[in-house]
C-alpha atoms as a PDB file:
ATOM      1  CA  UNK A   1       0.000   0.000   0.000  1.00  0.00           C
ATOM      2  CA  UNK A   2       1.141   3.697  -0.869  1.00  0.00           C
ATOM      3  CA  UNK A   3       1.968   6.491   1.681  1.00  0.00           C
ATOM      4  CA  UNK A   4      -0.350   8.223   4.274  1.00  0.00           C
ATOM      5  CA  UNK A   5      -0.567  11.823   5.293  1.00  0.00           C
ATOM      6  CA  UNK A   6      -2.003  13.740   8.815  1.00  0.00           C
ATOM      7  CA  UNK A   7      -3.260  17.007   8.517  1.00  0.00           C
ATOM      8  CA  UNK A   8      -4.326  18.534  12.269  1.00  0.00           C
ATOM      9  CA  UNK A   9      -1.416  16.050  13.933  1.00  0.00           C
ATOM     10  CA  UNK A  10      -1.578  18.508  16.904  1.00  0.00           C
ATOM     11  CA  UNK A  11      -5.330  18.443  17.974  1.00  0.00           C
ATOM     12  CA  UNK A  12      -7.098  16.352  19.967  1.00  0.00           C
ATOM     13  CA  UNK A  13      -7.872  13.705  17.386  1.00  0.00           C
ATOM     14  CA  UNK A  14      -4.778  14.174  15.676  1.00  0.00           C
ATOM     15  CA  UNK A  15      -2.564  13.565  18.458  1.00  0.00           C
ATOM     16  CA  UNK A  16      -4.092   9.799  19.227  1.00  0.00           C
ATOM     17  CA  UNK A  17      -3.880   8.807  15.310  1.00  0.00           C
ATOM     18  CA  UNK A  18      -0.646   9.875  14.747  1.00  0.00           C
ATOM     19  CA  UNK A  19       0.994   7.366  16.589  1.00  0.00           C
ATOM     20  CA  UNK A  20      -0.672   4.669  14.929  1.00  0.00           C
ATOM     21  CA  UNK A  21      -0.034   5.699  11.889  1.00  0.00           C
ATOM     22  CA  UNK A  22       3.748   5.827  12.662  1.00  0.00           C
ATOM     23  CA  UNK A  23       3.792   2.242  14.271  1.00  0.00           C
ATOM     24  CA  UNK A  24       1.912   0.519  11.349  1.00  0.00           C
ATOM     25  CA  UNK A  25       4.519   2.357   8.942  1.00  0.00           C
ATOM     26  CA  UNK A  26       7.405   1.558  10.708  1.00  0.00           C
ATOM     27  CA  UNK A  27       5.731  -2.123  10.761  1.00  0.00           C
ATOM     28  CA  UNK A  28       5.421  -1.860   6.617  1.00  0.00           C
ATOM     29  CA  UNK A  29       1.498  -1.712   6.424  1.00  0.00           C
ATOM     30  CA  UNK A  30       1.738   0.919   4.083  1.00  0.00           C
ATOM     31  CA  UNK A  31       5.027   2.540   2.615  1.00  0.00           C
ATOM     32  CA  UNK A  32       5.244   5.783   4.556  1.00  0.00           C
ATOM     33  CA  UNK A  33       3.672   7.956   6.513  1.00  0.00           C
ATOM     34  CA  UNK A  34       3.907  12.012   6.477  1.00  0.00           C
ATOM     35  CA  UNK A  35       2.972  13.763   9.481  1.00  0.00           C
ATOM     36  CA  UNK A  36       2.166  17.500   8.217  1.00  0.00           C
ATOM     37  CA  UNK A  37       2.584  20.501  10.895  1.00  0.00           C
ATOM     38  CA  UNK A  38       1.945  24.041  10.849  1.00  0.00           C
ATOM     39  CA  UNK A  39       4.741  25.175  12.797  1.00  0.00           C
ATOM     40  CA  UNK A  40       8.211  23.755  13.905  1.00  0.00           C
ATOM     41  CA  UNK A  41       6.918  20.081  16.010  1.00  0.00           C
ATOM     42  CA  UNK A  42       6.746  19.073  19.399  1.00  0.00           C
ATOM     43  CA  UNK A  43       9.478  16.644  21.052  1.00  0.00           C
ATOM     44  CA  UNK A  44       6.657  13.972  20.794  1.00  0.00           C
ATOM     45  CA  UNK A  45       6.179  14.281  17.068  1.00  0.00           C
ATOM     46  CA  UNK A  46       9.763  14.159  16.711  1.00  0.00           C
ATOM     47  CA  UNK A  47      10.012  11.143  18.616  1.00  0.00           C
ATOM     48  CA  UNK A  48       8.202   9.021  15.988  1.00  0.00           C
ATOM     49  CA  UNK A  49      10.525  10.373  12.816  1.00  0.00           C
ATOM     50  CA  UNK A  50      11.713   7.100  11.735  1.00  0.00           C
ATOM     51  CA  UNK A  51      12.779   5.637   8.013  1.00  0.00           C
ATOM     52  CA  UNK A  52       9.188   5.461   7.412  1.00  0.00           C
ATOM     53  CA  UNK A  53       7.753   8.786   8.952  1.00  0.00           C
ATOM     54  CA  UNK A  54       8.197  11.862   7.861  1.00  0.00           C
ATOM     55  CA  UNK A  55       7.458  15.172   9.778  1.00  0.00           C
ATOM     56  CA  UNK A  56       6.980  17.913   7.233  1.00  0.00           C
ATOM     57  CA  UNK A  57       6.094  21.276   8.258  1.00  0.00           C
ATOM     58  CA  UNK A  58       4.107  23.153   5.503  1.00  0.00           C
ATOM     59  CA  UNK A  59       2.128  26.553   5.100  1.00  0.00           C
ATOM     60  CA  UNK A  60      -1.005  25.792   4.850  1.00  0.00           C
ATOM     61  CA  UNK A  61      -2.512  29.199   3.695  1.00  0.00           C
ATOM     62  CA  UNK A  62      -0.273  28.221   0.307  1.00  0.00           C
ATOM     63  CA  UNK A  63      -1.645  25.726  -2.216  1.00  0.00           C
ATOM     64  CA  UNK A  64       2.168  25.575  -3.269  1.00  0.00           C
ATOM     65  CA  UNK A  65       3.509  24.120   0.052  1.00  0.00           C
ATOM     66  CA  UNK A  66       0.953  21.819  -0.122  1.00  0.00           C
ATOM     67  CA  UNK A  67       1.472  20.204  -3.560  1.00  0.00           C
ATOM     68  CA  UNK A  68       4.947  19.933  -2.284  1.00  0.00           C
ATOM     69  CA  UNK A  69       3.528  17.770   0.957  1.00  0.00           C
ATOM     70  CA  UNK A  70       1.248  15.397  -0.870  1.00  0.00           C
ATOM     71  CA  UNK A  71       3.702  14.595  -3.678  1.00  0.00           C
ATOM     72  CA  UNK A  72       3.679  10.837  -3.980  1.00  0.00           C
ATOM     73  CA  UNK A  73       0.756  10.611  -1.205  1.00  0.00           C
ATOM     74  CA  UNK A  74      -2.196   8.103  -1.902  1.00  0.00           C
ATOM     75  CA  UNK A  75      -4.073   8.663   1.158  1.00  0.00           C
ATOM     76  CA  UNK A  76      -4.979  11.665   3.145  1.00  0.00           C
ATOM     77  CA  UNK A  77      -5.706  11.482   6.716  1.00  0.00           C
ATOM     78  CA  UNK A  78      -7.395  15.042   8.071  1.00  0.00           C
ATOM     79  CA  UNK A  79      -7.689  15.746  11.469  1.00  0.00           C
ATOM     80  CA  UNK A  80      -8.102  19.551  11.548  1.00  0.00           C
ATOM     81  CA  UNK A  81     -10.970  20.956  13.616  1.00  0.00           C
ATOM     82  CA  UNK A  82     -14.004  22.505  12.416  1.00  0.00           C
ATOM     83  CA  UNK A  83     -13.722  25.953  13.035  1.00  0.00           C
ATOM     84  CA  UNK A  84     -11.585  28.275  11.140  1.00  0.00           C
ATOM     85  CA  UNK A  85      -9.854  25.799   8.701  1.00  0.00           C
ATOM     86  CA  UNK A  86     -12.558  26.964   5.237  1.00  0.00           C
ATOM     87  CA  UNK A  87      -9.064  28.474   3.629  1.00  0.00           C
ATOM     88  CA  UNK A  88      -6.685  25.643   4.753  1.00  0.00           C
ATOM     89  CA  UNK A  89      -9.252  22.779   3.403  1.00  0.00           C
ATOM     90  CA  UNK A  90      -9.866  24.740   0.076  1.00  0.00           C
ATOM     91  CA  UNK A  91      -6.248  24.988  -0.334  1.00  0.00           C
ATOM     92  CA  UNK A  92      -5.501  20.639   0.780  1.00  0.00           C
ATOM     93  CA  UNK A  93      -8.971  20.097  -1.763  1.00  0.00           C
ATOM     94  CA  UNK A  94      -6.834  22.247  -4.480  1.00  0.00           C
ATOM     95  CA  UNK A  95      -3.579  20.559  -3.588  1.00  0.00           C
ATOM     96  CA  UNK A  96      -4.950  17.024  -3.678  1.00  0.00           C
ATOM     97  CA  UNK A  97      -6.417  17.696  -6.979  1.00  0.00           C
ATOM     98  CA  UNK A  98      -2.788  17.968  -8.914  1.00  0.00           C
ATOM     99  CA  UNK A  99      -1.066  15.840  -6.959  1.00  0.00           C
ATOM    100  CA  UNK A 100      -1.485  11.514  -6.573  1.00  0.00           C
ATOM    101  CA  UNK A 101      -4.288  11.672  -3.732  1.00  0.00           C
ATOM    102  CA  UNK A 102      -6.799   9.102  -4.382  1.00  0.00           C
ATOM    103  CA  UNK A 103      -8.750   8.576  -0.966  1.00  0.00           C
ATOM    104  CA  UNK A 104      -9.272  11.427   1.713  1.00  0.00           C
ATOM    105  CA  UNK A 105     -10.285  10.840   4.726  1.00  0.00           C
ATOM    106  CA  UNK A 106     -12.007  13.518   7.079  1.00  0.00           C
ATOM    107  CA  UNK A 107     -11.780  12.328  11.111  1.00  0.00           C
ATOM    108  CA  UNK A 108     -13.378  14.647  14.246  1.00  0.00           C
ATOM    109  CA  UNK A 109     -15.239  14.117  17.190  1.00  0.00           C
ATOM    110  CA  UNK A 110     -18.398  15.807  17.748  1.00  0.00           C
ATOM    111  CA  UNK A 111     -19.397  17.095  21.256  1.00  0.00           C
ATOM    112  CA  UNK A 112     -23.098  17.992  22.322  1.00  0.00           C
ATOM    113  CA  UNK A 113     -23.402  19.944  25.125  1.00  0.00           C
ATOM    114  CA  UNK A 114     -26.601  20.010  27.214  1.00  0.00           C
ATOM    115  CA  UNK A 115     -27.375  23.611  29.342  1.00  0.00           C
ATOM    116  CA  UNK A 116     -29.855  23.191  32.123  1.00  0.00           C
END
């Protein structure tokens, strides 16, 4: 199987799958895995760099960085919240469409809150 890539490796889902993902590449269920960041990682995304795991960090707000990041990527893994991200996803949706993306994959967690 080809190579994965996490979007939103820092958030709350994003910080549970990203782990997994490292272990299963590192055990060769799928060729590599690219963890994407935002901004220079934390010492526990370093900590799963390996010959199979990439950390990459990327602008998001640039469609260019992006086609960069996905280069040779078959499936996308996003775990970026819901609020705030309409110019990031058009700009991974734009990305994904010139580069070798053939599945993505959008993970979350919805919370309902009951007020009383």
């Amino acid at each position: 199987m080809g190579g994965y890539i996490l979007l939103g490796s820092t958030g709350y889902v994003g910080q549970e799958i990203a782990p997994v993902f490292a272990k299963a590449a590192d055990e060769g269920q799928f060729a590599s895995f690219r963890i994407l960041v935002g901004s220079p990682p934390k010492d526990t995304l370093l900590s799963l760099a390996s010959d199979n795991v990439t950390i990459v960090q990327v602008d998001y707000t640039t469609q260019a960085s992006l086609e960069d990041a996905l280069k040779g990527v078959d499936i996308l893994v996003s775990a970026l919240g819901l609020r705030g991200t309409e110019i990031v996803e058009k700009n991974v949706v734009h990305a994904g469409e010139s580069s070798t993306v053939m599945v993505c994959l959008r993970v979350f967690i919805a919370f309902v809150s009951l007020f009383f």
